[in-house]
Protein backbone atom coordinates (compact mmCIF):
# COMPACT_ATOMS: atom_id res chain seq x y z
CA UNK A 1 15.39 1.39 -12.64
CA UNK A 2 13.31 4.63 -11.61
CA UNK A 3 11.13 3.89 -8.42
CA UNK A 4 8.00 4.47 -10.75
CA UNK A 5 9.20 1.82 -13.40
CA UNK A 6 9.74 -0.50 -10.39
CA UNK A 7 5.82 -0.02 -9.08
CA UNK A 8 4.88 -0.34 -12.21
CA UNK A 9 6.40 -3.50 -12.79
CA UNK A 10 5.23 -4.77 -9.24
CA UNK A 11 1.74 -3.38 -10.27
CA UNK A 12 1.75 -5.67 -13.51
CA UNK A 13 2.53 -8.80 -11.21
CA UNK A 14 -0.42 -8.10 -9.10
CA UNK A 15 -2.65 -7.94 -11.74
CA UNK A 16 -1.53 -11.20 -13.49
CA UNK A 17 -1.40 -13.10 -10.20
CA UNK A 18 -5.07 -11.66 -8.94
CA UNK A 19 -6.17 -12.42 -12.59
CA UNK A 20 -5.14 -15.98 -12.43
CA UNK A 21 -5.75 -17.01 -8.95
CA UNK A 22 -9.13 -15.51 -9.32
CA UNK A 23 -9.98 -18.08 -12.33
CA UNK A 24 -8.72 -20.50 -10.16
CA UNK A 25 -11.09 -19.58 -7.37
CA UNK A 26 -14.23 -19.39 -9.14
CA UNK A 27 -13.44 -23.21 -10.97
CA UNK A 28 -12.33 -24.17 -7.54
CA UNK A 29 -15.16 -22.83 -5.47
CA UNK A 30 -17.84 -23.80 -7.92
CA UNK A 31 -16.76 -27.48 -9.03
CA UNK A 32 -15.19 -28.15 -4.82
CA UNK A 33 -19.10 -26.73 -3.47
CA UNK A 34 -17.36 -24.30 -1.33
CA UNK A 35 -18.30 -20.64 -0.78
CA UNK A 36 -15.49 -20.28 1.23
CA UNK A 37 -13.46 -20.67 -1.53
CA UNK A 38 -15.92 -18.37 -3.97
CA UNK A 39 -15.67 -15.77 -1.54
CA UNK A 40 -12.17 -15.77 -2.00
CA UNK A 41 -12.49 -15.49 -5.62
CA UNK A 42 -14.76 -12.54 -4.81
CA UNK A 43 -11.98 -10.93 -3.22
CA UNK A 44 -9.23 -11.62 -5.87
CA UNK A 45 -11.44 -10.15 -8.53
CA UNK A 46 -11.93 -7.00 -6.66
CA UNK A 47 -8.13 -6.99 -6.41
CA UNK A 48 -7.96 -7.07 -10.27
CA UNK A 49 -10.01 -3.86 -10.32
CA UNK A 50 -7.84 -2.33 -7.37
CA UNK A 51 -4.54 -3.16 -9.07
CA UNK A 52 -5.21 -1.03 -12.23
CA UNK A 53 -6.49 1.85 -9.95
CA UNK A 54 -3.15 1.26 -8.20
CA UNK A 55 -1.28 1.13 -11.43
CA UNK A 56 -3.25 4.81 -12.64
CA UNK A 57 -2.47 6.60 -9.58
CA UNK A 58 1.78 5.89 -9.87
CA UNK A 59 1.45 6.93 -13.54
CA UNK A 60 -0.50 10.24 -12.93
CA UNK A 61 1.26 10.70 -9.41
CA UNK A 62 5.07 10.81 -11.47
CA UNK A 63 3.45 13.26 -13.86
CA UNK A 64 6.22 16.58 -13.86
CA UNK A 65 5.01 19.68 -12.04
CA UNK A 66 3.21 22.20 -14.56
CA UNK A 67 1.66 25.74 -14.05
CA UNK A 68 -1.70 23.96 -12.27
CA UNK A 69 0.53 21.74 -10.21
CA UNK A 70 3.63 23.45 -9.56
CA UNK A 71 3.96 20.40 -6.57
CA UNK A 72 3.29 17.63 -9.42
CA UNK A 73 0.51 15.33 -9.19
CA UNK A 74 1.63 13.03 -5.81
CA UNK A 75 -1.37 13.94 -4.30
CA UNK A 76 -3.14 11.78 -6.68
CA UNK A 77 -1.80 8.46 -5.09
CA UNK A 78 -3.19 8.27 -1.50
CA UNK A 79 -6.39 9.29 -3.29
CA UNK A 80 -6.00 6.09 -4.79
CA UNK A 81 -5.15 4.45 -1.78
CA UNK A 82 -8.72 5.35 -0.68
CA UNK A 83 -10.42 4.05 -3.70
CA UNK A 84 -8.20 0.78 -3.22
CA UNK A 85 -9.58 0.38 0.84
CA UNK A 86 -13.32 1.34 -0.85
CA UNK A 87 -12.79 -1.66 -3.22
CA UNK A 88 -11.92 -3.84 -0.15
CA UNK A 89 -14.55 -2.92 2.01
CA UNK A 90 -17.10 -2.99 -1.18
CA UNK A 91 -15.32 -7.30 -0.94
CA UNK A 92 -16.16 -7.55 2.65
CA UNK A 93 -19.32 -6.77 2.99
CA UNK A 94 -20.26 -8.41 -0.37
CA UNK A 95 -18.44 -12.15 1.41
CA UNK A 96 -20.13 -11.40 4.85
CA UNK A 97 -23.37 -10.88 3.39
CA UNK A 98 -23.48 -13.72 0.95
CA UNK A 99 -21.74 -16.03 3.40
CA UNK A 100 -24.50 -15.34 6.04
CA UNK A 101 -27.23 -16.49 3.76
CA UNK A 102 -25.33 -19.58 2.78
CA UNK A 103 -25.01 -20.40 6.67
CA UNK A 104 -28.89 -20.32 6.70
CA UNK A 105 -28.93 -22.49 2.70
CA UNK A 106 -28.57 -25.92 3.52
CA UNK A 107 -25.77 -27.38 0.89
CA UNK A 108 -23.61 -30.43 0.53
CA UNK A 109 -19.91 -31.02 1.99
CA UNK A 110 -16.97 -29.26 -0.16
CA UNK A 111 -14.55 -31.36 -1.92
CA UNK A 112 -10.94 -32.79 -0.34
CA UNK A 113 -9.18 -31.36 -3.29
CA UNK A 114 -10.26 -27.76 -2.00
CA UNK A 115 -7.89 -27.92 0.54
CA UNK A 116 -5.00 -28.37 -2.06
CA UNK A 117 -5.57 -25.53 -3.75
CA UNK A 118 -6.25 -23.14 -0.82
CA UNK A 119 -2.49 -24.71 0.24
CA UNK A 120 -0.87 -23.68 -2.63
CA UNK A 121 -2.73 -20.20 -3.05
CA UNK A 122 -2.07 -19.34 0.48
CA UNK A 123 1.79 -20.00 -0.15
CA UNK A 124 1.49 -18.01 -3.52
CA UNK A 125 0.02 -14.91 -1.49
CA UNK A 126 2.07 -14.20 1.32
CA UNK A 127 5.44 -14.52 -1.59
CA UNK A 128 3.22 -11.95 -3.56
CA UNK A 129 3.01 -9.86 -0.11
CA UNK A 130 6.45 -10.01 0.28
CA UNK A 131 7.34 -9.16 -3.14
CA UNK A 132 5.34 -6.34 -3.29
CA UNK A 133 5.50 -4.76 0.23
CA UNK A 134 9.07 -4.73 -0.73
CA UNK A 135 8.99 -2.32 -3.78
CA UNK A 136 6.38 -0.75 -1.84
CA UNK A 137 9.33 0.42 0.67
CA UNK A 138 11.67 0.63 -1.84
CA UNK A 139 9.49 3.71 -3.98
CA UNK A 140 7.56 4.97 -0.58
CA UNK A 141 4.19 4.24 -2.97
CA UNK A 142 1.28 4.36 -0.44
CA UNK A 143 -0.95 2.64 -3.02
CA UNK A 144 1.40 -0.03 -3.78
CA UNK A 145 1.72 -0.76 -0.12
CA UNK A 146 -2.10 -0.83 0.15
CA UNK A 147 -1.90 -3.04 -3.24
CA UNK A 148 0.69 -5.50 -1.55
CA UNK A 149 -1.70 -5.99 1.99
CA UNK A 150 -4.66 -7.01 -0.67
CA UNK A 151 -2.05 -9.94 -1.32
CA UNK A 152 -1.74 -10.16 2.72
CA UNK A 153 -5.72 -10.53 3.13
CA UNK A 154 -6.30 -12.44 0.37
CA UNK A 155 -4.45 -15.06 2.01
CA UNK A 156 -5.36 -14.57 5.55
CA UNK A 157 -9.19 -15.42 3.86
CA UNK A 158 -7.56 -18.42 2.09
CA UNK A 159 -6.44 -19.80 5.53
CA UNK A 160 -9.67 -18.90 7.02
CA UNK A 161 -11.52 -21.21 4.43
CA UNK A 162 -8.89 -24.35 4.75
CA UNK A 163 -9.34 -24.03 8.16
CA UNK A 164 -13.66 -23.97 7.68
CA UNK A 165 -13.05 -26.41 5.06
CA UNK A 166 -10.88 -29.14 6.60
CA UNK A 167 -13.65 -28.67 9.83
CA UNK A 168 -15.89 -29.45 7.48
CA UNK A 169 -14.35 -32.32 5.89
CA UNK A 170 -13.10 -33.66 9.27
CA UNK A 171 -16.81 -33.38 11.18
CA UNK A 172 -18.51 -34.27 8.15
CA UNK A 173 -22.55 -33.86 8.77
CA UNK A 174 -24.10 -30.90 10.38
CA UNK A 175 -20.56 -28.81 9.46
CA UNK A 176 -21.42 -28.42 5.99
CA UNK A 177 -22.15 -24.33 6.99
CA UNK A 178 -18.53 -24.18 8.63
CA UNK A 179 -16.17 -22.65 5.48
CA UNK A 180 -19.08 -20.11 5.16
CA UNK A 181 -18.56 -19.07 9.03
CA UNK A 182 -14.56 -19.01 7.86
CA UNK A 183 -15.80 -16.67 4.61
CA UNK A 184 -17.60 -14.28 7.35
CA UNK A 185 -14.60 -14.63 9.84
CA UNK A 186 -11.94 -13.49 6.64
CA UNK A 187 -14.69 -10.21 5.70
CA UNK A 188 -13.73 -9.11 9.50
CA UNK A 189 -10.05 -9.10 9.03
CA UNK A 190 -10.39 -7.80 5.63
CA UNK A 191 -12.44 -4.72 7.24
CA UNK A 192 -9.46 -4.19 10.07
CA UNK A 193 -6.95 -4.27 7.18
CA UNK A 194 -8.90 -1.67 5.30
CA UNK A 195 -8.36 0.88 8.08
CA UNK A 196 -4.49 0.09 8.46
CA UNK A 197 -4.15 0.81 4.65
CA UNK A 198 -6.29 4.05 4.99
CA UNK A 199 -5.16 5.41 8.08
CA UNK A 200 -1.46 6.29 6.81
CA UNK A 201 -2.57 7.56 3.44
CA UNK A 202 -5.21 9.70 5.21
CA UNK A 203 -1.93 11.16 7.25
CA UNK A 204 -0.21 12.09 3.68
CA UNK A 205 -3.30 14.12 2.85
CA UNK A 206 -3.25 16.09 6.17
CA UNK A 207 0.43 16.70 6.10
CA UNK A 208 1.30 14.71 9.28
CA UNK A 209 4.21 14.29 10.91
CA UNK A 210 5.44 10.92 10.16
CA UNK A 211 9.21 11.28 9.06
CA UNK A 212 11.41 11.65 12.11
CA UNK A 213 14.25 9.41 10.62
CA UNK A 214 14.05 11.38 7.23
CA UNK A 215 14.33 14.79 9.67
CA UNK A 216 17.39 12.99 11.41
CA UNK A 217 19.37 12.05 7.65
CA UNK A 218 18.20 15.78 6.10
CA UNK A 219 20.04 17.48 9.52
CA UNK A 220 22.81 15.32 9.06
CA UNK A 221 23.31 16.02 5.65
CA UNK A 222 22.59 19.54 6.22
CA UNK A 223 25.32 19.64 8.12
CA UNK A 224 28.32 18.48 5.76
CA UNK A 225 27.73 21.55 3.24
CA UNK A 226 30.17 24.20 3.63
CA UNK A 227 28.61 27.06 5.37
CA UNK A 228 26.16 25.79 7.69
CA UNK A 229 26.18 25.95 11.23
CA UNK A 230 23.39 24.14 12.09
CA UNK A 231 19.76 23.65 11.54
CA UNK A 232 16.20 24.59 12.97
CA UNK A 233 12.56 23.89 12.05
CA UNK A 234 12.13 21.21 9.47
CA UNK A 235 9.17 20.46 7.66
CA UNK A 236 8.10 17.20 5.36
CA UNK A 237 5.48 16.27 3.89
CA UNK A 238 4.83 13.58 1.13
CA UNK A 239 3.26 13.77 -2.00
CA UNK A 240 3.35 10.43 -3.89
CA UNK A 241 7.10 9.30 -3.84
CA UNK A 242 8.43 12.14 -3.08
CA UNK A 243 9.13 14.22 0.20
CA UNK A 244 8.90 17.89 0.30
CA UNK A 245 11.02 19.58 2.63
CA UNK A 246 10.66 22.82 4.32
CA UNK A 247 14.12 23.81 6.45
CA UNK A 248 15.97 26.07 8.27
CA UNK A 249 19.77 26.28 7.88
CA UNK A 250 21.57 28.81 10.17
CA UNK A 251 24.78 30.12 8.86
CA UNK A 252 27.44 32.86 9.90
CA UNK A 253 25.01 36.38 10.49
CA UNK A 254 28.09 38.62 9.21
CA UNK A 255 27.84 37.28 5.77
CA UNK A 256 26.22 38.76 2.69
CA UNK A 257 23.23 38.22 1.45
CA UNK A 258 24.47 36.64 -1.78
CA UNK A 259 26.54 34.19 0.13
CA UNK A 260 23.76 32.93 1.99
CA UNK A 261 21.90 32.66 -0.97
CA UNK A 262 24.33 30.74 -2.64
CA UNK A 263 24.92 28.39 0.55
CA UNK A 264 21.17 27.74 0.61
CA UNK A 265 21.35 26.56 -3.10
CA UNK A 266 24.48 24.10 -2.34
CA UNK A 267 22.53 22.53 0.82
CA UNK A 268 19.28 22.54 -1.30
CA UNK A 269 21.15 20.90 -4.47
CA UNK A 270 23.28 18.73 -2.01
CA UNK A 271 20.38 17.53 -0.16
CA UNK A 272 18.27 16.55 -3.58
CA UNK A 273 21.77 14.74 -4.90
CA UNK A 274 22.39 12.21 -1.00
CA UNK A 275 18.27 12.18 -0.76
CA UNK A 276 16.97 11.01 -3.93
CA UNK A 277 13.53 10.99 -2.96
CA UNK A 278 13.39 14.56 -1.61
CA UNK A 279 11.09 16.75 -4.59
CA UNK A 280 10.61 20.20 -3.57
CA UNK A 281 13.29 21.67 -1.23
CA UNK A 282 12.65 25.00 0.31
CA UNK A 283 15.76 26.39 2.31
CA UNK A 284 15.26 29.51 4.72
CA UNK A 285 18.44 30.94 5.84
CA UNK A 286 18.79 32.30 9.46
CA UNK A 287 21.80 34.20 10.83
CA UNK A 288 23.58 32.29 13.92
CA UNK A 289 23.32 34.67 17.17
């Protein structure tokens, strides 16, 4: 399986389980009097939304290089990525704001059976993390690692409203307001989450240097074609799944110029054949002093 058939697949997962568990949420919220719990469903709907944006952005990001592109189309995915944290913030501020006026509403208790459901869901969200967080690594898809921490804070605001909800429960009068001071408590940590999602995928768009271990494995490898003596600056930079490497091999200055040329296309093919997410691989040949 390609590392684009395996986001996709991990893409179609989210979107059932957001889908579901945000049905669950609403009926939950609405019929258990909790806004905790509704803000929750607020978030997993916005998740829905976020998913398919995730979902475009690995199908146009795997689009082949053409005249317009001669890079391909990675660039497209930490765009995504930023339309993903805009959805979460958009969540945030929506639960903070709602949940504020609701501290200031007076309304009745939520139900015991809440706190069931928030159990289950919260188990149900951090597997969904996992699952996804690992294809995420696995196909080095910024959006699909932003897509798998929407799992992570959807249940970090799930434990925030059992926790408002069972002080609720357990103070009974006078409390009622307490899973609506959880629901403003989650839109903080939702906020912080949006800036560790966007902070790396900003880095991908200004070509930072992030990849020392992938620098370490390309001079290894560099080293184990035939002809090469060694190796200077390198360069990477990623573009959706794929890393782009600018690098300079040094090999034997009394060579010709056709030998160096072919030497540059075995450590470029080589390094594309042990790396197989390395796209565009630019070798510069300089003779050894």
């Amino acid at each position: 399986m390609t590392n684009e058939e395996t986001a996709v697949k991990a893409t179609y997962f989210s979107i059932v389980s957001n889908a579901s568990l945000a049905i669950i949420k609403w009926l939950a919220g609405y019929f258990g009097n909790s806004y905790a719990l509704i803000a929750d469903a607020i978030e997993s709907t916005t998740d829905i939304f976020a998913s398919f944006l995730v979902l475009f952005g690995i199908k146009y990001s795997n689009r082949p290089a053409d005249k317009n592109h001669p890079y391909g189309h990675g660039r497209a995915e930490p765009l995504i990525t930023f339309l993903v944290v805009g959805f979460l913030i958009a969540s945030a501020v929506i639960i903070a704001h709602e949940s504020w006026v609701n501290i200031h509403t007076p309304h009745d208790l939520p139900k015991p059976f809440t706190l069931f459901i928030l159990g289950a869901i919260i188990i149900w969200k951090e597997i969904s993390f996992r699952i996804v967080i690992k294809r995420s690594k696995e196909t080095h898809s910024s959006s699909l690692k932003a897509d798998a921490w929407h799992h992570r804070s959807d249940a970090i605001t799930s434990v925030a409203a059992f926790i408002g909800i069972s002080v609720a429960l357990f103070f009974g009068k006078g409390y009622e307001s307490a899973d609506d001071w959880a629901a403003l408590f989650a839109s903080g940590f939702i906020l912080y989450n949006s800036y560790l999602i966007f902070r790396p995928a900003l880095g991908e768009i200004m070509d930072e240097h992030l990849y020392d271990d992938l620098i370490v494995s390309i001079r290894e490898k560099a080293l184990e074609v035939d002809g090469v003596i060694g190796t200077e600056k390198c360069f990477i930079r990623k573009a959706g799944m794929k890393y782009h490497v600018d690098l300079h091999a040094t090999v034997d200055a009394t060579i010709t110029v056709k030998k160096g040329h072919d030497i540059a296309h075995d450590l470029k093919d080589y390094l594309r054949k042990e790396i197989p997410q390395l796209g565009h691989v630019l070798i510069h040949i300089e003779p050894s002093e």
